[in-house]
C-alpha atoms as a PDB file:
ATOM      1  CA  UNK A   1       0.000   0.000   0.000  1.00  0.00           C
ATOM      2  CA  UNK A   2       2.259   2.276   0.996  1.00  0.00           C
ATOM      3  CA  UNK A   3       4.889   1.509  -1.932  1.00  0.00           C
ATOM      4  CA  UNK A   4       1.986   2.396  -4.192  1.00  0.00           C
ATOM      5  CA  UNK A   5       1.120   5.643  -2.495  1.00  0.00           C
ATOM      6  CA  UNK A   6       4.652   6.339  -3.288  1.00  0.00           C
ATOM      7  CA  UNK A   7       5.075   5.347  -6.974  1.00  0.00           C
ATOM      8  CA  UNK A   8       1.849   7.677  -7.462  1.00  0.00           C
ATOM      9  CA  UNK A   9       3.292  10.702  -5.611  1.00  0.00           C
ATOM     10  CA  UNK A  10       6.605  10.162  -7.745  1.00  0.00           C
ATOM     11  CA  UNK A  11       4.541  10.180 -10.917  1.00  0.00           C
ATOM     12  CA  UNK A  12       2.657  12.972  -9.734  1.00  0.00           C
ATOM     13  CA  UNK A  13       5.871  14.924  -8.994  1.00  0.00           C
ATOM     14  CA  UNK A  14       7.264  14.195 -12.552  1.00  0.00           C
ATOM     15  CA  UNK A  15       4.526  14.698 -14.316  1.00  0.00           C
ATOM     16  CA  UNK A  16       3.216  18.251 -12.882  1.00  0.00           C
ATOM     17  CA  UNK A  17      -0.742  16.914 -11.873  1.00  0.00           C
ATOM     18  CA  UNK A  18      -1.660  13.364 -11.331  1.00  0.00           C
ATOM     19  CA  UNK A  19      -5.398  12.151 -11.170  1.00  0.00           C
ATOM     20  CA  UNK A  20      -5.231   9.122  -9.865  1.00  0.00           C
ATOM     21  CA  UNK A  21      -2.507  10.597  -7.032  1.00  0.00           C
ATOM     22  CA  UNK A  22      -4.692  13.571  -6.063  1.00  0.00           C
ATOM     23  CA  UNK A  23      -8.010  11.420  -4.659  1.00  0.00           C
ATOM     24  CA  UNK A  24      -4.835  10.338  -1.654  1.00  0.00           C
ATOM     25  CA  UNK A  25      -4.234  14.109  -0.715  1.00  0.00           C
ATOM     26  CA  UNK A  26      -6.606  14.964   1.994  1.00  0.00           C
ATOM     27  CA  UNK A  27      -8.492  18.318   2.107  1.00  0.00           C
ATOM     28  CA  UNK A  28      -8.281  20.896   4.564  1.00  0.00           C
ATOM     29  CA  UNK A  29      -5.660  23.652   5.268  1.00  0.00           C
ATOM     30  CA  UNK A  30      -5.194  27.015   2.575  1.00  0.00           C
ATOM     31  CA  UNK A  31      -4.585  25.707  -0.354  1.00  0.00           C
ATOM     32  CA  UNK A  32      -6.319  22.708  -1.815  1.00  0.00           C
ATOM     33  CA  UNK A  33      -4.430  19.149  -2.792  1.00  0.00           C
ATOM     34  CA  UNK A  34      -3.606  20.326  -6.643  1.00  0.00           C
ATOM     35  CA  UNK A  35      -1.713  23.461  -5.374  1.00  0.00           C
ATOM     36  CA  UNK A  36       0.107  21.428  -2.978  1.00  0.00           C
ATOM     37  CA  UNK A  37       1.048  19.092  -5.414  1.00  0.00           C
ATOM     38  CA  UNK A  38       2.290  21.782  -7.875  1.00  0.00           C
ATOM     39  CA  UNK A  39       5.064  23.147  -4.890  1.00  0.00           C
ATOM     40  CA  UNK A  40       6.013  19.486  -4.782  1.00  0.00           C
ATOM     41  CA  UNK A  41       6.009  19.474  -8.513  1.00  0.00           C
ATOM     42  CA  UNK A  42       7.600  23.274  -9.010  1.00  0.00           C
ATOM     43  CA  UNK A  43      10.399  22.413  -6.087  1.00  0.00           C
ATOM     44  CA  UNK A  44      11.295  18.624  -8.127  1.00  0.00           C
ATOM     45  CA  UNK A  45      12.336  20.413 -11.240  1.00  0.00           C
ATOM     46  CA  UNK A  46      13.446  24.154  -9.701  1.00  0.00           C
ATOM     47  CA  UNK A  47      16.121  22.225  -7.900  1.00  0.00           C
ATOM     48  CA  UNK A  48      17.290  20.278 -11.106  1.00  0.00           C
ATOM     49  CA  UNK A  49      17.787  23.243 -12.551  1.00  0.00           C
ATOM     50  CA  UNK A  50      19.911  24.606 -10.320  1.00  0.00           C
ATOM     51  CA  UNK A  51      22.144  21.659 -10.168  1.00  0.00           C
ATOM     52  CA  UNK A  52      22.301  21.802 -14.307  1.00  0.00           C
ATOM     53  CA  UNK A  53      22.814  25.998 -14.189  1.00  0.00           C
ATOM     54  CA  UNK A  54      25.485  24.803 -11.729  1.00  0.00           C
ATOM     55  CA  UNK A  55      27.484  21.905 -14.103  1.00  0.00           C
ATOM     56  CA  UNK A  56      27.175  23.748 -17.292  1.00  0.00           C
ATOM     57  CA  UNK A  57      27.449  27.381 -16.305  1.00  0.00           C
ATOM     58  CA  UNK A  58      29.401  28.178 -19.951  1.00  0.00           C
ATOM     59  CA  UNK A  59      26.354  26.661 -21.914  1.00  0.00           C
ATOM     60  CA  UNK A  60      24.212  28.725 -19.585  1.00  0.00           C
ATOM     61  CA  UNK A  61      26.170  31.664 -20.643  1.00  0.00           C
ATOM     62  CA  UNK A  62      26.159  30.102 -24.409  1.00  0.00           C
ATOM     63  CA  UNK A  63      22.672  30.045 -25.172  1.00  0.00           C
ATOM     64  CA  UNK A  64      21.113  32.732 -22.540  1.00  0.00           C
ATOM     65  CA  UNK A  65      18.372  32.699 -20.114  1.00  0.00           C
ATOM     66  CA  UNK A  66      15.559  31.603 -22.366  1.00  0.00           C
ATOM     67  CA  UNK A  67      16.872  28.793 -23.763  1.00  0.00           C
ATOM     68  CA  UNK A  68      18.848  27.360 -21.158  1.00  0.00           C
ATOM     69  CA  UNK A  69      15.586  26.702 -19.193  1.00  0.00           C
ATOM     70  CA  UNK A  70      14.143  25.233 -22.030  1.00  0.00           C
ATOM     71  CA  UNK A  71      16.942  23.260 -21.955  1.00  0.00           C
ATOM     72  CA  UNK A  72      16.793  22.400 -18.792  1.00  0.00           C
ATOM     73  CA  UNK A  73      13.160  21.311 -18.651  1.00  0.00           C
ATOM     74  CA  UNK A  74      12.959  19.350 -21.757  1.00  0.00           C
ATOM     75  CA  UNK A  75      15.895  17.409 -20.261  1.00  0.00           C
ATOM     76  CA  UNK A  76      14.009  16.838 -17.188  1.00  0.00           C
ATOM     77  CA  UNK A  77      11.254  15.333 -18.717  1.00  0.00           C
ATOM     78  CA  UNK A  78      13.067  13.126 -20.743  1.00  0.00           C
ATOM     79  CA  UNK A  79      15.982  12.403 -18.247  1.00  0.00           C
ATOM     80  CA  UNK A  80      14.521  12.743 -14.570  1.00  0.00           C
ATOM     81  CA  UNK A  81      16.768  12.338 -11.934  1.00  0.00           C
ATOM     82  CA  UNK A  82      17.743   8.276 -11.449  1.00  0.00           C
ATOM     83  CA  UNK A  83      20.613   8.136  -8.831  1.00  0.00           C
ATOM     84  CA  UNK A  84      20.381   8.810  -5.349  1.00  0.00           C
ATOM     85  CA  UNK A  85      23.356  11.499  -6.237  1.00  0.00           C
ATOM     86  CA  UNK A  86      22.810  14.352  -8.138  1.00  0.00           C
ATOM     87  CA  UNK A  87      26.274  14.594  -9.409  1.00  0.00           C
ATOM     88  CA  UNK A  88      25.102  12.207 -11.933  1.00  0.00           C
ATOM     89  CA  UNK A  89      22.166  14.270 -13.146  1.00  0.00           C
ATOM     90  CA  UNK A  90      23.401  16.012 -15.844  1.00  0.00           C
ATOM     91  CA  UNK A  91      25.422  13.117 -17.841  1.00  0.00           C
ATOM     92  CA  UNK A  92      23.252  12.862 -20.963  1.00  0.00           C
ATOM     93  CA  UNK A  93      23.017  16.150 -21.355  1.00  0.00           C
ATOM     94  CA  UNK A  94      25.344  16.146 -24.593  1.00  0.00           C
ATOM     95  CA  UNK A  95      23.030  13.116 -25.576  1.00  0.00           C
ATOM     96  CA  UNK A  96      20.198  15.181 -25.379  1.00  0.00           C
ATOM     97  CA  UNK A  97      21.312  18.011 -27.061  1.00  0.00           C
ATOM     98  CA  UNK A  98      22.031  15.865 -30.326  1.00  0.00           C
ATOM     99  CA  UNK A  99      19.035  14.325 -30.240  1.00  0.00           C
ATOM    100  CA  UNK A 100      16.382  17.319 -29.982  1.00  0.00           C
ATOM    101  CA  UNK A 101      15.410  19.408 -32.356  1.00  0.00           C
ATOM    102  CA  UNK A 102      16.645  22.705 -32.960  1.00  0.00           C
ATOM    103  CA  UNK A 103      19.676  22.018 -30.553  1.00  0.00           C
ATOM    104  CA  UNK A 104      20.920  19.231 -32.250  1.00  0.00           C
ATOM    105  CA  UNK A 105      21.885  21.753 -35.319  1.00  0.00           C
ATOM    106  CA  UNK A 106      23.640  24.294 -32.061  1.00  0.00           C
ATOM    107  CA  UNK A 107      26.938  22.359 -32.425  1.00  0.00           C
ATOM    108  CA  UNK A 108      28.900  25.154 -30.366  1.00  0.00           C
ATOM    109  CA  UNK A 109      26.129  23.825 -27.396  1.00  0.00           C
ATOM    110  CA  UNK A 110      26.873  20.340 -27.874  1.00  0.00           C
ATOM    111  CA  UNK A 111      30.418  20.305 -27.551  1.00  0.00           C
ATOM    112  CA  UNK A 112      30.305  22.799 -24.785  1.00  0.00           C
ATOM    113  CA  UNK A 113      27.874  20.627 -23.084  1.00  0.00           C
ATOM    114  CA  UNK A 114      30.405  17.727 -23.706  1.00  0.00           C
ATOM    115  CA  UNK A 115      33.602  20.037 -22.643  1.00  0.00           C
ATOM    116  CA  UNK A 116      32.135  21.262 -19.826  1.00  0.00           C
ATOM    117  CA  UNK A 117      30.643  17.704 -18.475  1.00  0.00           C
ATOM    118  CA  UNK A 118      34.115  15.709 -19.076  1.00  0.00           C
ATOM    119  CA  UNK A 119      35.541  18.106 -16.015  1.00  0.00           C
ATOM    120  CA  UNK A 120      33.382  16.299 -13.672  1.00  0.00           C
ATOM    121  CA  UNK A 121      34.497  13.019 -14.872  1.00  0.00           C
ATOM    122  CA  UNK A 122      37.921  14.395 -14.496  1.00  0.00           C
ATOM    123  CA  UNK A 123      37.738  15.583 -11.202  1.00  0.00           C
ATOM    124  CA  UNK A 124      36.227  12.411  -9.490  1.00  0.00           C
ATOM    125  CA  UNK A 125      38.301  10.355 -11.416  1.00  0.00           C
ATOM    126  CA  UNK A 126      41.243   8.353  -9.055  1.00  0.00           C
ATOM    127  CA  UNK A 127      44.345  10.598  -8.612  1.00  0.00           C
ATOM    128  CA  UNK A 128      47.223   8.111  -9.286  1.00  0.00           C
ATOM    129  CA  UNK A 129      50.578   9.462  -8.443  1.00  0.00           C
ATOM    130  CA  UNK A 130      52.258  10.729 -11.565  1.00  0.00           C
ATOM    131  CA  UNK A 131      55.472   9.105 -12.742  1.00  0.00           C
ATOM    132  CA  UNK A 132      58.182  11.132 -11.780  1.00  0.00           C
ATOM    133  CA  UNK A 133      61.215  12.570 -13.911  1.00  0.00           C
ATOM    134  CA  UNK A 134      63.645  10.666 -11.890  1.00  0.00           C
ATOM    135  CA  UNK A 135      61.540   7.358 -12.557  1.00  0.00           C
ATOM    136  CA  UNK A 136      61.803   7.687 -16.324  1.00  0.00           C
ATOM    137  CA  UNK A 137      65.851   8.311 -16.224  1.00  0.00           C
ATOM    138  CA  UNK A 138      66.302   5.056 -13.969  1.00  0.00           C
ATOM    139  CA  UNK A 139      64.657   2.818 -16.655  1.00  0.00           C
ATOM    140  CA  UNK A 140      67.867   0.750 -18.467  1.00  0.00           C
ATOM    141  CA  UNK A 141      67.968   1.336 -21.570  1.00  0.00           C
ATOM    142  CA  UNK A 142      67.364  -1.978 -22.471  1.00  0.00           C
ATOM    143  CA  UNK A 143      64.039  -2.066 -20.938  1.00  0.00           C
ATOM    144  CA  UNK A 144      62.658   0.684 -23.167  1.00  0.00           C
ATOM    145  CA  UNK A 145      61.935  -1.795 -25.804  1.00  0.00           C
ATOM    146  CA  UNK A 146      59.412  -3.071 -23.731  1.00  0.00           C
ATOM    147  CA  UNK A 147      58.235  -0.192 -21.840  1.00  0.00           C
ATOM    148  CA  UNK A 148      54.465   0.530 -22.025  1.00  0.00           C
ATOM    149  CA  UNK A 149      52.843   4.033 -20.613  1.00  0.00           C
ATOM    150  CA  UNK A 150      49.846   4.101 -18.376  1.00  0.00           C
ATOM    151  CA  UNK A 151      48.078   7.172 -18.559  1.00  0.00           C
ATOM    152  CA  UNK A 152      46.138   8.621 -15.297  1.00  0.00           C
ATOM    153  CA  UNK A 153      42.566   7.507 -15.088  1.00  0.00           C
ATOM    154  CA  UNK A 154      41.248  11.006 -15.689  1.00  0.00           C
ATOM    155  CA  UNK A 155      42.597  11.097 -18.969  1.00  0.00           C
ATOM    156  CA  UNK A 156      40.000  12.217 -21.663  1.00  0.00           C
ATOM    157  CA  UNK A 157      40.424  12.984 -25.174  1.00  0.00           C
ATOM    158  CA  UNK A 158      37.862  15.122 -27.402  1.00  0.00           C
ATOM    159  CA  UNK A 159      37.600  16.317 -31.428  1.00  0.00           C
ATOM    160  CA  UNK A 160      36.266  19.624 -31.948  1.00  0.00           C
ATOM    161  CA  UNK A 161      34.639  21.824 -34.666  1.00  0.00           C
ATOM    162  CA  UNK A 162      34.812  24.897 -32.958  1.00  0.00           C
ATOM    163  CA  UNK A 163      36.365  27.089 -30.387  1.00  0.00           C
ATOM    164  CA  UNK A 164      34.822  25.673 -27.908  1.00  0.00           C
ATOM    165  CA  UNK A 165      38.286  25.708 -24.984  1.00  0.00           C
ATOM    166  CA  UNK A 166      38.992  29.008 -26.157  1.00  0.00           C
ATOM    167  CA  UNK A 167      35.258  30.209 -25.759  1.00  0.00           C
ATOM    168  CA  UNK A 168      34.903  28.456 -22.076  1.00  0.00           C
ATOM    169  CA  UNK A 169      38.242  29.955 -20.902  1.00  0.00           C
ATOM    170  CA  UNK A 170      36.815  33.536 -21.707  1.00  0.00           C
ATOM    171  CA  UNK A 171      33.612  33.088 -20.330  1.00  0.00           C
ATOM    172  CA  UNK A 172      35.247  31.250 -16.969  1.00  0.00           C
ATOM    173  CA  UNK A 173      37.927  34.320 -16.646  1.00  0.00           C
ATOM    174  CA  UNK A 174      35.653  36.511 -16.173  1.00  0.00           C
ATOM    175  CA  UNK A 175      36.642  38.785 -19.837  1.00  0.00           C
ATOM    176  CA  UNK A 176      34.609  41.918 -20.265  1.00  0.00           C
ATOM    177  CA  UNK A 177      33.862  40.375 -24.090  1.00  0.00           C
ATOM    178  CA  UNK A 178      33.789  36.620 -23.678  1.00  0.00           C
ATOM    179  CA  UNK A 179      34.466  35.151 -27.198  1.00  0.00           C
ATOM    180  CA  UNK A 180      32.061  34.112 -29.198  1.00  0.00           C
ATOM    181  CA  UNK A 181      32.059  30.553 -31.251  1.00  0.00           C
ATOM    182  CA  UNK A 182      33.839  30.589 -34.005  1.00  0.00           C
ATOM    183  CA  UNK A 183      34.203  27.123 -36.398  1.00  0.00           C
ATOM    184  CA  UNK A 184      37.687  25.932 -36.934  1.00  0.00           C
ATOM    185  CA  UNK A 185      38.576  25.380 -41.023  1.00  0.00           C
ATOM    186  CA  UNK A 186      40.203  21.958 -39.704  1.00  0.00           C
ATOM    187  CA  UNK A 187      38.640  20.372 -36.285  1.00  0.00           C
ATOM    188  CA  UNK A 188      40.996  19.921 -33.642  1.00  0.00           C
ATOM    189  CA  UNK A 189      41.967  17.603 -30.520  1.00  0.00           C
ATOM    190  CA  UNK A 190      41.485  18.710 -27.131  1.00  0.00           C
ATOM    191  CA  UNK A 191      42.938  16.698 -23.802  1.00  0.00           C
ATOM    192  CA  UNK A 192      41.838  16.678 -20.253  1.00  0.00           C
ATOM    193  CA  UNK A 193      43.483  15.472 -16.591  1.00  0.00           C
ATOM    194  CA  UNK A 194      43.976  15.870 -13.649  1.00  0.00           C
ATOM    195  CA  UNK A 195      46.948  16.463 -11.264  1.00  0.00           C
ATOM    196  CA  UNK A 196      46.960  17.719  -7.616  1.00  0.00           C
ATOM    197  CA  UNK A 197      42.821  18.154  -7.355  1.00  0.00           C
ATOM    198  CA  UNK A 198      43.463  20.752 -10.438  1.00  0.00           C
ATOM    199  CA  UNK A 199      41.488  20.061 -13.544  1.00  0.00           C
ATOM    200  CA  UNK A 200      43.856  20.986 -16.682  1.00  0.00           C
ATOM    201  CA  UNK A 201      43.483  20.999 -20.777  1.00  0.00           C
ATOM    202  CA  UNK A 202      44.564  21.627 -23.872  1.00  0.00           C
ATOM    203  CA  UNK A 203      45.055  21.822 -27.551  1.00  0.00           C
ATOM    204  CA  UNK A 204      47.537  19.130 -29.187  1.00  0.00           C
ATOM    205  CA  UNK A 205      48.085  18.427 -32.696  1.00  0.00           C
ATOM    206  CA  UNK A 206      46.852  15.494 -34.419  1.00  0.00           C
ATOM    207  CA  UNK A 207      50.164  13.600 -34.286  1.00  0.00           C
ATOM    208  CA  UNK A 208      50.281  13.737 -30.337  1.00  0.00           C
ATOM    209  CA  UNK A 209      46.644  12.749 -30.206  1.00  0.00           C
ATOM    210  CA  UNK A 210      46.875   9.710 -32.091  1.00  0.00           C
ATOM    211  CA  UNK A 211      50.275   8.330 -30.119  1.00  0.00           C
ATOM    212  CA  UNK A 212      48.041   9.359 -27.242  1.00  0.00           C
ATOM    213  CA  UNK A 213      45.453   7.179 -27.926  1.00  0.00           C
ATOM    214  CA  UNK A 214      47.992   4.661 -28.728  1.00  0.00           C
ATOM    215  CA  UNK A 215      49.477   5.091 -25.667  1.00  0.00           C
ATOM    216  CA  UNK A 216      46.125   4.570 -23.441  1.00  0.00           C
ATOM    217  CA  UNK A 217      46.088   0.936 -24.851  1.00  0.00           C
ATOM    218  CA  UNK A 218      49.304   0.527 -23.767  1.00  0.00           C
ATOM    219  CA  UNK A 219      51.205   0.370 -26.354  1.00  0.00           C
ATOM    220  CA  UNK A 220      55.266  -0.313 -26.309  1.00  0.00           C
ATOM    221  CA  UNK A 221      57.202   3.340 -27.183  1.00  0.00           C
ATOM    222  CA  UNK A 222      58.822   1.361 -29.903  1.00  0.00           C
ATOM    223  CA  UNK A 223      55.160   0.928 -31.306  1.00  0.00           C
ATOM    224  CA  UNK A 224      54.661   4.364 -30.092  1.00  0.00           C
ATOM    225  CA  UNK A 225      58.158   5.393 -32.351  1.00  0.00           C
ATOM    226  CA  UNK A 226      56.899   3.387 -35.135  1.00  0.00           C
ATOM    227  CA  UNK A 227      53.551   4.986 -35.844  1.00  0.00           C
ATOM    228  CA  UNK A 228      55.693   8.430 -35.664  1.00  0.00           C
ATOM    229  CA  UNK A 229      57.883   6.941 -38.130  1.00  0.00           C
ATOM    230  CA  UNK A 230      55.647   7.893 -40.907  1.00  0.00           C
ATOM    231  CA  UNK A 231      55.446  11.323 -40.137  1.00  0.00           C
ATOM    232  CA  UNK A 232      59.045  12.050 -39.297  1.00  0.00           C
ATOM    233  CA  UNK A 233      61.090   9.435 -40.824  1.00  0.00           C
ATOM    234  CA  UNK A 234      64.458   8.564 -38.566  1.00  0.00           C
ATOM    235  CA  UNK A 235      63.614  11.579 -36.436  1.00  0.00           C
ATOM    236  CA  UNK A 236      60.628   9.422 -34.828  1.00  0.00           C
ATOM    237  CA  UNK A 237      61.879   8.429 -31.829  1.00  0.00           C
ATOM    238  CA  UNK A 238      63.125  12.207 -31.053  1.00  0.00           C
ATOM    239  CA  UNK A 239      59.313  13.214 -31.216  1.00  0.00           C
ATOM    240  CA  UNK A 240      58.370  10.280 -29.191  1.00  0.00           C
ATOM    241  CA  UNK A 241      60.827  11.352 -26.445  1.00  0.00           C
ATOM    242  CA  UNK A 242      59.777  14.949 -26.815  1.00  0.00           C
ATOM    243  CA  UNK A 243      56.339  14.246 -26.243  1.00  0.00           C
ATOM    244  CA  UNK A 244      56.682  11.370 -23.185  1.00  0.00           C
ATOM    245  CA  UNK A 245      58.874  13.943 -22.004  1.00  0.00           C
ATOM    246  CA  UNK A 246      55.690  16.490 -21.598  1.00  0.00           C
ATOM    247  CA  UNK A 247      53.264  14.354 -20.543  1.00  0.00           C
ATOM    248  CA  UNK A 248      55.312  13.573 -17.597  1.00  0.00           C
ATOM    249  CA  UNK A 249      56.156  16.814 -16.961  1.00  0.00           C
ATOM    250  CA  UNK A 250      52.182  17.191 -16.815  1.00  0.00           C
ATOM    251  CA  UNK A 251      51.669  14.573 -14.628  1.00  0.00           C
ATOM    252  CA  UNK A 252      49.816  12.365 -17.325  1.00  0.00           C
ATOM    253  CA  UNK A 253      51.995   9.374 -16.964  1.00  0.00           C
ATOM    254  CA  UNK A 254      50.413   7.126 -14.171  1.00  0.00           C
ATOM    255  CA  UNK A 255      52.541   4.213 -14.525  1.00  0.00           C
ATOM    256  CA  UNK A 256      55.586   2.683 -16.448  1.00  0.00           C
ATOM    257  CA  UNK A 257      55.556  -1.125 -17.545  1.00  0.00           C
ATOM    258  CA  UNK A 258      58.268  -2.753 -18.397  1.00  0.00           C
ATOM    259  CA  UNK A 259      60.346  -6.338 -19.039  1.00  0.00           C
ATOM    260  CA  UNK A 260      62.542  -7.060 -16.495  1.00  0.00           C
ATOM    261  CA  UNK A 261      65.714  -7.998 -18.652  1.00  0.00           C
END
């Protein structure tokens, strides 16, 4: 009985007004059972929105007032709230742009949506101790035919159309004239990861983003040296160097793997 009365008031919460719910509210007090239903109703998605104003404060900013709330309540309806944690609320949000009409054709949206949802992955994503400089010099050089890269959990790797980093630093900083989206003439890899409880990014070219993703299914570096050999011929394992070297230096590097020889 009760479970019922509670699968009714849940429906009757999501859906605005509920019939069949209303006949269980008793009379009496100021305001009748439908207005007391609609707070309940009115409170449900007012506090959704807030948490979705709150992870995607650069789409907010993006697509204004007006249409953010749209937004926001179509994505209600057709994502309510399933986890007893609201810090998974907003993680089809990307999803749900591409599938709704007109935002699906607001690409700037949907990759800021994307952008701006990957930091909370990132952020509550283990924090593995980076490999350290002094790690990577002790390796023999022997075992570096063998050695295989394990990038930090929070590592995330995105393609994009537009200026969409550029466009949420601006808006995030605070600039008196945030910039506005621009499409790139070639789209362009963006990385994210964390290190010390700080979310980072940025930019790399396509060369470093395919080792990259190389490297995340660990890969040897003489794999790694080969696949650069293409591009840059006997120079290859200079670039692979160069480019382990940064991702150290940025903490990306979780974990070395190696032969014992």
């Amino acid at each position: 009985m009760l479970k019922d009365i509670q699968g009714k008031f849940k429906d009757a919460v999501f859906s605005g007004i509920n019939d069949p719910f209303l006949s269980e509210v008793q009379e009496g007090g100021k305001i009748g059972p439908e207005q007391r239903l609609s707070i309940y109703a009115h409170a449900y998605k007012a506090r959704l929105v807030d948490v979705l104003v709150d992870d995607f404060p650069v789409l907010h900013s993006l697509v204004g007032d007006d249409m953010f709330e749209e937004i926001c309540l179509g994505y209600i309806d057709n994502y309510p709230s399933e986890h007893p944690s609201l810090r998974y609320f907003g993680q089809h949000m990307a999803r749900y742009l591409k599938d709704t009409k007109p935002y699906r054709d607001i690409i700037p949206a949907i990759e800021m949506a994307e952008f701006e949802w990957a930091f909370n992955d990132v952020f509550d994503a283990p924090d593995l101790a980076p490999v350290t400089v002094d790690q990577v010099t002790a390796i023999r050089p022997e075992a570096w035919t063998t050695l295989r890269i394990k990038l930090q959990p929070s590592f995330k790797i995105h393609l994009f159309k537009w200026n969409t980093q550029a466009v949420w630093s601006t808006v995030t900083d605070g600039a008196e004239k945030p910039m506005r989206p621009q499409e790139y003439p070639v789209s362009s890899h963006c990385i994210q990861w964390k290190k010390d409880l700080g979310c980072f990014f940025r930019t790399i070219e396509d060369d470093e983003a395919y080792v990259l993703k190389i490297a995340r299914e660990e890969k040897s570096f003489p794999e790694i040296c080969e696949i650069l050999f293409e591009q840059y011929g006997e120079h290859a394992s200079h670039r692979a160097a160069e480019l382990f070297r940064g991702w150290v230096m940025e903490g990306l590097v979780a974990g070395l793997e190696h032969a014992e020889l």
